[in-house]
Protein backbone atom coordinates (compact mmCIF):
# COMPACT_ATOMS: atom_id res chain seq x y z
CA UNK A 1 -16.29 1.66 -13.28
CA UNK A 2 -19.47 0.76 -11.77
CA UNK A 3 -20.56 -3.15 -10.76
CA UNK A 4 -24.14 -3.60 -10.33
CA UNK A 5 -24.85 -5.99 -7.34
CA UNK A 6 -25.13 -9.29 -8.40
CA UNK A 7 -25.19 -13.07 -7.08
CA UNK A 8 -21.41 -13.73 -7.61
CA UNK A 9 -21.78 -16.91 -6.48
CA UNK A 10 -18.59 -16.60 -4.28
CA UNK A 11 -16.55 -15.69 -7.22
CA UNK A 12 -14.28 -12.82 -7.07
CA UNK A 13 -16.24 -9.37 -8.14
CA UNK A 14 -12.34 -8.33 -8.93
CA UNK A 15 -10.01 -10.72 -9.70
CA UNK A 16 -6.17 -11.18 -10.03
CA UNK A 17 -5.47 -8.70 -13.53
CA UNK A 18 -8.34 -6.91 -13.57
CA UNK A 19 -8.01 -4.46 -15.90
CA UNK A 20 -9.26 -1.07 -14.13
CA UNK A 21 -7.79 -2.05 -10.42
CA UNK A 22 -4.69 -4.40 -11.19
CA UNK A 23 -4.05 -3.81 -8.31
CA UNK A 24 -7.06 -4.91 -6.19
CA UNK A 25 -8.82 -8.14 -5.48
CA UNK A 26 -12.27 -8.05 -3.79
CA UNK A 27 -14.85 -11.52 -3.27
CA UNK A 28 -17.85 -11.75 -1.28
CA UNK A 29 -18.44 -15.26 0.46
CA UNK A 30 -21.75 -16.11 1.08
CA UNK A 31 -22.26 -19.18 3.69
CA UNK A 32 -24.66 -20.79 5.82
CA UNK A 33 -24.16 -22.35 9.00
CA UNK A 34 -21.59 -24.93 8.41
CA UNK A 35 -20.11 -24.43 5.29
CA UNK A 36 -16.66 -23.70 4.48
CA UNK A 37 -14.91 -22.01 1.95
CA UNK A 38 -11.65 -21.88 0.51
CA UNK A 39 -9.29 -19.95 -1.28
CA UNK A 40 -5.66 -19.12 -2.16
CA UNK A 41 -4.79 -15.77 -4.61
CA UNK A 42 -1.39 -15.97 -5.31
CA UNK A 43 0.75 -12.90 -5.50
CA UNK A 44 -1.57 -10.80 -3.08
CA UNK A 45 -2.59 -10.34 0.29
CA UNK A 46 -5.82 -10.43 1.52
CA UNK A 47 -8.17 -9.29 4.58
CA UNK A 48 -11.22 -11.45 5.69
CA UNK A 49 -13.84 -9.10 6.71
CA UNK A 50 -17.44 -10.73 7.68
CA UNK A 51 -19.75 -8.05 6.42
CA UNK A 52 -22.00 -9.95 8.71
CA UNK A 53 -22.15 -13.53 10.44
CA UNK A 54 -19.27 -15.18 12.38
CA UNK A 55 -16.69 -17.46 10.88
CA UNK A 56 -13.60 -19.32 12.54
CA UNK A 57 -10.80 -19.00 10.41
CA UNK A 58 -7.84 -20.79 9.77
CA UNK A 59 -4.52 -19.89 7.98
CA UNK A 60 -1.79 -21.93 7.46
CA UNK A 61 -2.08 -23.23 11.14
CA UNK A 62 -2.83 -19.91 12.29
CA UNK A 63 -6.00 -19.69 13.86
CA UNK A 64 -9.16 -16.93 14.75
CA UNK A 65 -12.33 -18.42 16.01
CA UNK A 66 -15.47 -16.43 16.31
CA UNK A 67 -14.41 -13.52 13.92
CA UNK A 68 -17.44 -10.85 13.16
CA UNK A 69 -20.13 -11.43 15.02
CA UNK A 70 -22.54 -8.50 13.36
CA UNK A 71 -26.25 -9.48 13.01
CA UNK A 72 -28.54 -7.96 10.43
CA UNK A 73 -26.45 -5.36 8.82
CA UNK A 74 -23.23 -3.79 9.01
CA UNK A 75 -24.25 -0.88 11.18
CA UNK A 76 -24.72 -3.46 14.20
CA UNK A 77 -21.25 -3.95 15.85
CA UNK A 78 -17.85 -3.55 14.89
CA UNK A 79 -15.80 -4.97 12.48
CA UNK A 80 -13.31 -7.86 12.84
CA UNK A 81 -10.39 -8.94 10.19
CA UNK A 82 -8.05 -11.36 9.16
CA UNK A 83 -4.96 -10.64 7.21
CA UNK A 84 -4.01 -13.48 5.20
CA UNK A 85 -0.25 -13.20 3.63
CA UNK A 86 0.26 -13.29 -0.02
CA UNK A 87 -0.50 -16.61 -1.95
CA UNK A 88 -1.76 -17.97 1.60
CA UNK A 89 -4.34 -20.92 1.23
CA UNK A 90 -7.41 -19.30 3.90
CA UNK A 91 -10.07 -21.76 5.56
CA UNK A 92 -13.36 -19.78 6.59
CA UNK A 93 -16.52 -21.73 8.10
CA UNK A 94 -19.48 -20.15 8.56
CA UNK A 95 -21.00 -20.20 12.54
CA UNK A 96 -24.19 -18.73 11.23
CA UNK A 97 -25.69 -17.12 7.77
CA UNK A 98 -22.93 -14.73 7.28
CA UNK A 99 -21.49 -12.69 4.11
CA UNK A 100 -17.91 -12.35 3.77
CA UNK A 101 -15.58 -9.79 2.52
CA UNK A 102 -11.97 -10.72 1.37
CA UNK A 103 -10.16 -7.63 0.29
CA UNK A 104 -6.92 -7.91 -1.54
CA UNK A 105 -3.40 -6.19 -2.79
CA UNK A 106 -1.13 -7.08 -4.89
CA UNK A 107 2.18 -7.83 -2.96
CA UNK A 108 4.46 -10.90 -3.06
CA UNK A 109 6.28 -10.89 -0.12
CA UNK A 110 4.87 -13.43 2.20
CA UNK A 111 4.53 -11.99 6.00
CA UNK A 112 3.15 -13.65 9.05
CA UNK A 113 -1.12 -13.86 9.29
CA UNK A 114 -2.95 -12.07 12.00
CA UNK A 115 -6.60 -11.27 13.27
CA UNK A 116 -7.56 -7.45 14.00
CA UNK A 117 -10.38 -7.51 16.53
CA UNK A 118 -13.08 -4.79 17.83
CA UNK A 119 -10.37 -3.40 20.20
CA UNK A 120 -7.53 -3.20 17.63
CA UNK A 121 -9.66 -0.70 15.32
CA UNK A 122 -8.22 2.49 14.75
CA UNK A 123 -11.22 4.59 14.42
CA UNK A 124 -11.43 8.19 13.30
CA UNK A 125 -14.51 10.83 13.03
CA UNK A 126 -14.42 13.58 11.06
CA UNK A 127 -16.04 17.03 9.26
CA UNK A 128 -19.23 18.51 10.26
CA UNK A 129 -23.35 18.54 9.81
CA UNK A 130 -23.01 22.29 8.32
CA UNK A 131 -20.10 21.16 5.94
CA UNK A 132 -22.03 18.13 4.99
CA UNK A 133 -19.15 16.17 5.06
CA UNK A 134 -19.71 14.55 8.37
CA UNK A 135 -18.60 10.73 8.16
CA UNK A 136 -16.59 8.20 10.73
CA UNK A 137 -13.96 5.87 9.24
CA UNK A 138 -13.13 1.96 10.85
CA UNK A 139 -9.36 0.95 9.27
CA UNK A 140 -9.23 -2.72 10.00
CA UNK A 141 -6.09 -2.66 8.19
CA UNK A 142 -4.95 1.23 9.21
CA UNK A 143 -1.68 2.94 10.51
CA UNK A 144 -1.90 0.52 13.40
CA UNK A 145 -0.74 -2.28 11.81
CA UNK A 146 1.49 -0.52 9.18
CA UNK A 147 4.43 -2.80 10.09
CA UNK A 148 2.93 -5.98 9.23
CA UNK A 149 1.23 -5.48 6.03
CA UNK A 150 2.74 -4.79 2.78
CA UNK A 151 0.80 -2.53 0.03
CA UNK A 152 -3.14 -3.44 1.60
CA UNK A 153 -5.39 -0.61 3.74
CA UNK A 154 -8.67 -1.74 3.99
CA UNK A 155 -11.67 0.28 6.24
CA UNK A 156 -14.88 0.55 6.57
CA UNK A 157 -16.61 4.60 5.96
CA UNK A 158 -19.92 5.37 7.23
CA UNK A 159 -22.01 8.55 6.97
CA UNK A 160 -22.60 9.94 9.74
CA UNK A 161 -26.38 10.78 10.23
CA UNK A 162 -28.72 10.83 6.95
CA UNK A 163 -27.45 12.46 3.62
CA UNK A 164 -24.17 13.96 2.77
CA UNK A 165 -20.88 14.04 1.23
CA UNK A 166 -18.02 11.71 1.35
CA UNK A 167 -14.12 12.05 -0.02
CA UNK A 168 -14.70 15.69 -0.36
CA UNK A 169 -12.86 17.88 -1.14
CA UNK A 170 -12.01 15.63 -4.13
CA UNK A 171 -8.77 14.15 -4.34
CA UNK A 172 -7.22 11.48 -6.78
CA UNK A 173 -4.44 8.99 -6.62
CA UNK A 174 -3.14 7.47 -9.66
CA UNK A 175 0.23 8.40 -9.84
CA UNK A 176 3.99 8.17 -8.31
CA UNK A 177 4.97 11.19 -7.93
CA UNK A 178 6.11 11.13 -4.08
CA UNK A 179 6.38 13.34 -1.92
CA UNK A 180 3.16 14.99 -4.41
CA UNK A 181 0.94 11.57 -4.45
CA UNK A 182 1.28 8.07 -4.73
CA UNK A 183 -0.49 5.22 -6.97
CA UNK A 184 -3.11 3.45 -5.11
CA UNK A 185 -5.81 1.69 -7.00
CA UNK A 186 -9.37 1.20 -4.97
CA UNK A 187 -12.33 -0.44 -4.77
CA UNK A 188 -15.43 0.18 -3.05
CA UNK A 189 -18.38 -1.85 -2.20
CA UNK A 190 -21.65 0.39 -0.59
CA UNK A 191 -24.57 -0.35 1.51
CA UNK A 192 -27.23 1.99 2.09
CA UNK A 193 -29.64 2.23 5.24
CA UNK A 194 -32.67 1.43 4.58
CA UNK A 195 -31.18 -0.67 1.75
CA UNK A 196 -33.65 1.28 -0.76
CA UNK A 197 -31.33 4.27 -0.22
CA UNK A 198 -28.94 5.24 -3.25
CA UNK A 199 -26.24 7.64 -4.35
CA UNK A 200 -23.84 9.09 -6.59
CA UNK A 201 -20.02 8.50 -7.59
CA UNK A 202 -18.53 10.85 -9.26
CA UNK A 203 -15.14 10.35 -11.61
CA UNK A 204 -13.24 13.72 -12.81
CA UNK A 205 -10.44 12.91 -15.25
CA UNK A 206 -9.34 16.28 -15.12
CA UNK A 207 -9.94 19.19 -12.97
CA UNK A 208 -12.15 21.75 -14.92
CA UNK A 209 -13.66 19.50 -17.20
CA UNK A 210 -16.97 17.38 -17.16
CA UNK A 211 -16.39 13.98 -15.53
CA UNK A 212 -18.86 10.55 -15.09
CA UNK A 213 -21.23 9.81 -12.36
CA UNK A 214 -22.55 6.58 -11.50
CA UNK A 215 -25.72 5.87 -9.31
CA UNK A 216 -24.72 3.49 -6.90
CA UNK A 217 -27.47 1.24 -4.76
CA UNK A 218 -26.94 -1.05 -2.20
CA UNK A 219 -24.80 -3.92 -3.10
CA UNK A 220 -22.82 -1.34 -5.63
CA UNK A 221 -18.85 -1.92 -6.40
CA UNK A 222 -17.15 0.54 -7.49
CA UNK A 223 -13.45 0.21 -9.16
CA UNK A 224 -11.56 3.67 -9.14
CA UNK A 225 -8.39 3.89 -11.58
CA UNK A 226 -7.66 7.58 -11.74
CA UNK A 227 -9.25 10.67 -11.42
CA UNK A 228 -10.98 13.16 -8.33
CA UNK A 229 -13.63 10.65 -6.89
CA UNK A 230 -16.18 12.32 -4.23
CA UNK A 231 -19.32 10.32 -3.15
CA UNK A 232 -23.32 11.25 -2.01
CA UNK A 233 -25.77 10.24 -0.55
CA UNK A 234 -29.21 10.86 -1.12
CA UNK A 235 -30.75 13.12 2.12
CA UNK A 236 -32.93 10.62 4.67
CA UNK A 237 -30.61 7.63 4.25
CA UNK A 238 -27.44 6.48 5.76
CA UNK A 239 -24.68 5.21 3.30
CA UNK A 240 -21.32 2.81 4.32
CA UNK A 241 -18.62 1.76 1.84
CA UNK A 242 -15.97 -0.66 2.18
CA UNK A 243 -13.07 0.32 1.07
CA UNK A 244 -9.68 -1.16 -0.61
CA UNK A 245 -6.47 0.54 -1.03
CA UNK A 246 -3.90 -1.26 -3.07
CA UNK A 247 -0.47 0.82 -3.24
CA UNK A 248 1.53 -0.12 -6.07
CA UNK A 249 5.42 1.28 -4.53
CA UNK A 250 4.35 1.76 -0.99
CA UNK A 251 1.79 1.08 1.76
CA UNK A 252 1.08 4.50 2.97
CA UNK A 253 -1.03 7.00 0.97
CA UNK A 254 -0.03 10.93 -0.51
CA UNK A 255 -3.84 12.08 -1.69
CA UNK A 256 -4.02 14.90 -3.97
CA UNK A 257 -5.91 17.12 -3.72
CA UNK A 258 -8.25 19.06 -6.56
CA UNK A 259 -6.73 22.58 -6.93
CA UNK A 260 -9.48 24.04 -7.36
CA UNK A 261 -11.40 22.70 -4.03
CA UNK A 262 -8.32 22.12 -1.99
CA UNK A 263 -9.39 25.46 0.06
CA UNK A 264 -11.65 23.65 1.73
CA UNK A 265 -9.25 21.43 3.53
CA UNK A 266 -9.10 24.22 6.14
CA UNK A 267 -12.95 24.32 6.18
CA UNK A 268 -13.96 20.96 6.97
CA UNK A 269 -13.18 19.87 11.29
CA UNK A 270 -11.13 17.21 11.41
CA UNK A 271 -9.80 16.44 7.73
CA UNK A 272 -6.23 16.44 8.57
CA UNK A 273 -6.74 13.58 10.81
CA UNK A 274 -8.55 11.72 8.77
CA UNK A 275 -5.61 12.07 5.80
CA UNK A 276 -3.11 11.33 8.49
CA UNK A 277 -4.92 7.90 9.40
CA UNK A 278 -3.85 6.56 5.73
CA UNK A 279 -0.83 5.59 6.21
């Protein structure tokens, strides 16, 4: 399912029982200098991600001042996050203009809140110019901190240079059926650079058979609920996606792959890392 951008005026984009992503939970704050915002969402776990801006955050008596720090886009710096245990009330105010992503699973254990910064990224670069797959991934919330998270991975994918393909070959996962693949539902939200860049999502039900696209522009969310889910972007412009992962028996994801482009796993540098990483 595609969301169009909108002003949500700091209303979850996906909220608790959404039908497509039950799941998931995804809000973007919007704040200027001084402002504060609130927020509990009980029975999941969530990430604080400033997309852009610096906000000191506060959790339960848990503190992390100074978190972000990027300036005009997401391209300039790295990416900082707070992970905020399930039905935990979160305190964010705004140093700057900032925009705010809170990225949520559903899990009700309650675990102990922490802050990922710059140093604590796992980062991972994969695939090639000539496969056109060639992208680098940021987990905020990767295999590093597997032990203290329950169902929630949440990263940040770029393109890497101008055009391409992204979560090729296609895979899907919408069902437990371990050790095969695991149910994780995900949500996306792209940016495109210069913002008047665009792309495609595809959705294939079924391998074989004619599936959806959706153009996606800068601002796009995207909910994915099953089915083989690659991504484009248009040549001359540089495309990012943030990225939920919401497992529904376990943390750690089991991709599947399309049979009839799974070949290409051996094709592409660096893939097996990269499917390692998500977990």
């Amino acid at each position: 399912m595609h969301i169009a951008p909108y002003d949500n005026q700091n209303k979850p984009i996906v909220d608790v029982g959404d039908a497509t992503v039950p799941l998931n939970y995804f809000n973007i704050v919007k704040l200027e200098a001084g402002q504060a915002f609130e927020y509990t969402v009980p029975g999941f776990e969530t990430c604080i991600v400033p997309a852009t801006g610096t906000v000191d955050v506060e959790v339960q008596g848990f503190k992390a001042d100074d978190l972000g720090g990027r300036g005009e886009d997401v391209w300039d710096g790295e990416p900082e996050g707070v992970y905020v245990p399930s039905g935990a009330k979160a305190l964010m105010i705004a140093k700057d203009s900032c925009e705010v992503f809170v990225a949520g699973a559903k899990y009700d254990e309650v675990l102990e809140p922490f802050a990922v910064r710059a140093d604590g990224l796992d980062l991972v670069q994969y695939g090639s110019d000539d496969t056109k797959t060639h992208r680098k991934i940021k987990h905020i919330l990767g295999q590093k901190q597997h032990d203290k998270v329950g169902r929630l991975l949440v990263s940040e994918l770029f393109t890497v240079g101008a055009g391409g393909w992204s979560g090729f070959p296609s895979h899907k996962h919408d069902t437990d059926r371990l050790p095969t693949e695991t149910r994780h539902d995900e949500t996306y939200n792209f940016r495109f650079r210069p913002n008047h860049g665009s792309g495609v999502q595809m959705l294939q039900r079924e391998d074989g058979k004619p599936g959806d696209a959706y153009h996606i522009v800068d601002g796009s969310t995207i909910c994915l609920d099953n089915g083989y889910h690659p991504c484009c972007v248009l040549p001359g412009y540089e495309m990012y996606y943030f990225t939920i992962l919401g497992g529904l028996s376990q943390r750690s994801l089991v991709q599947f792959f399309q049979p009839s482009h799974a070949y290409q796993i051996e094709t592409i540098p660096g893939i097996k890392d990269m499917i390692a990483k998500f977990k």
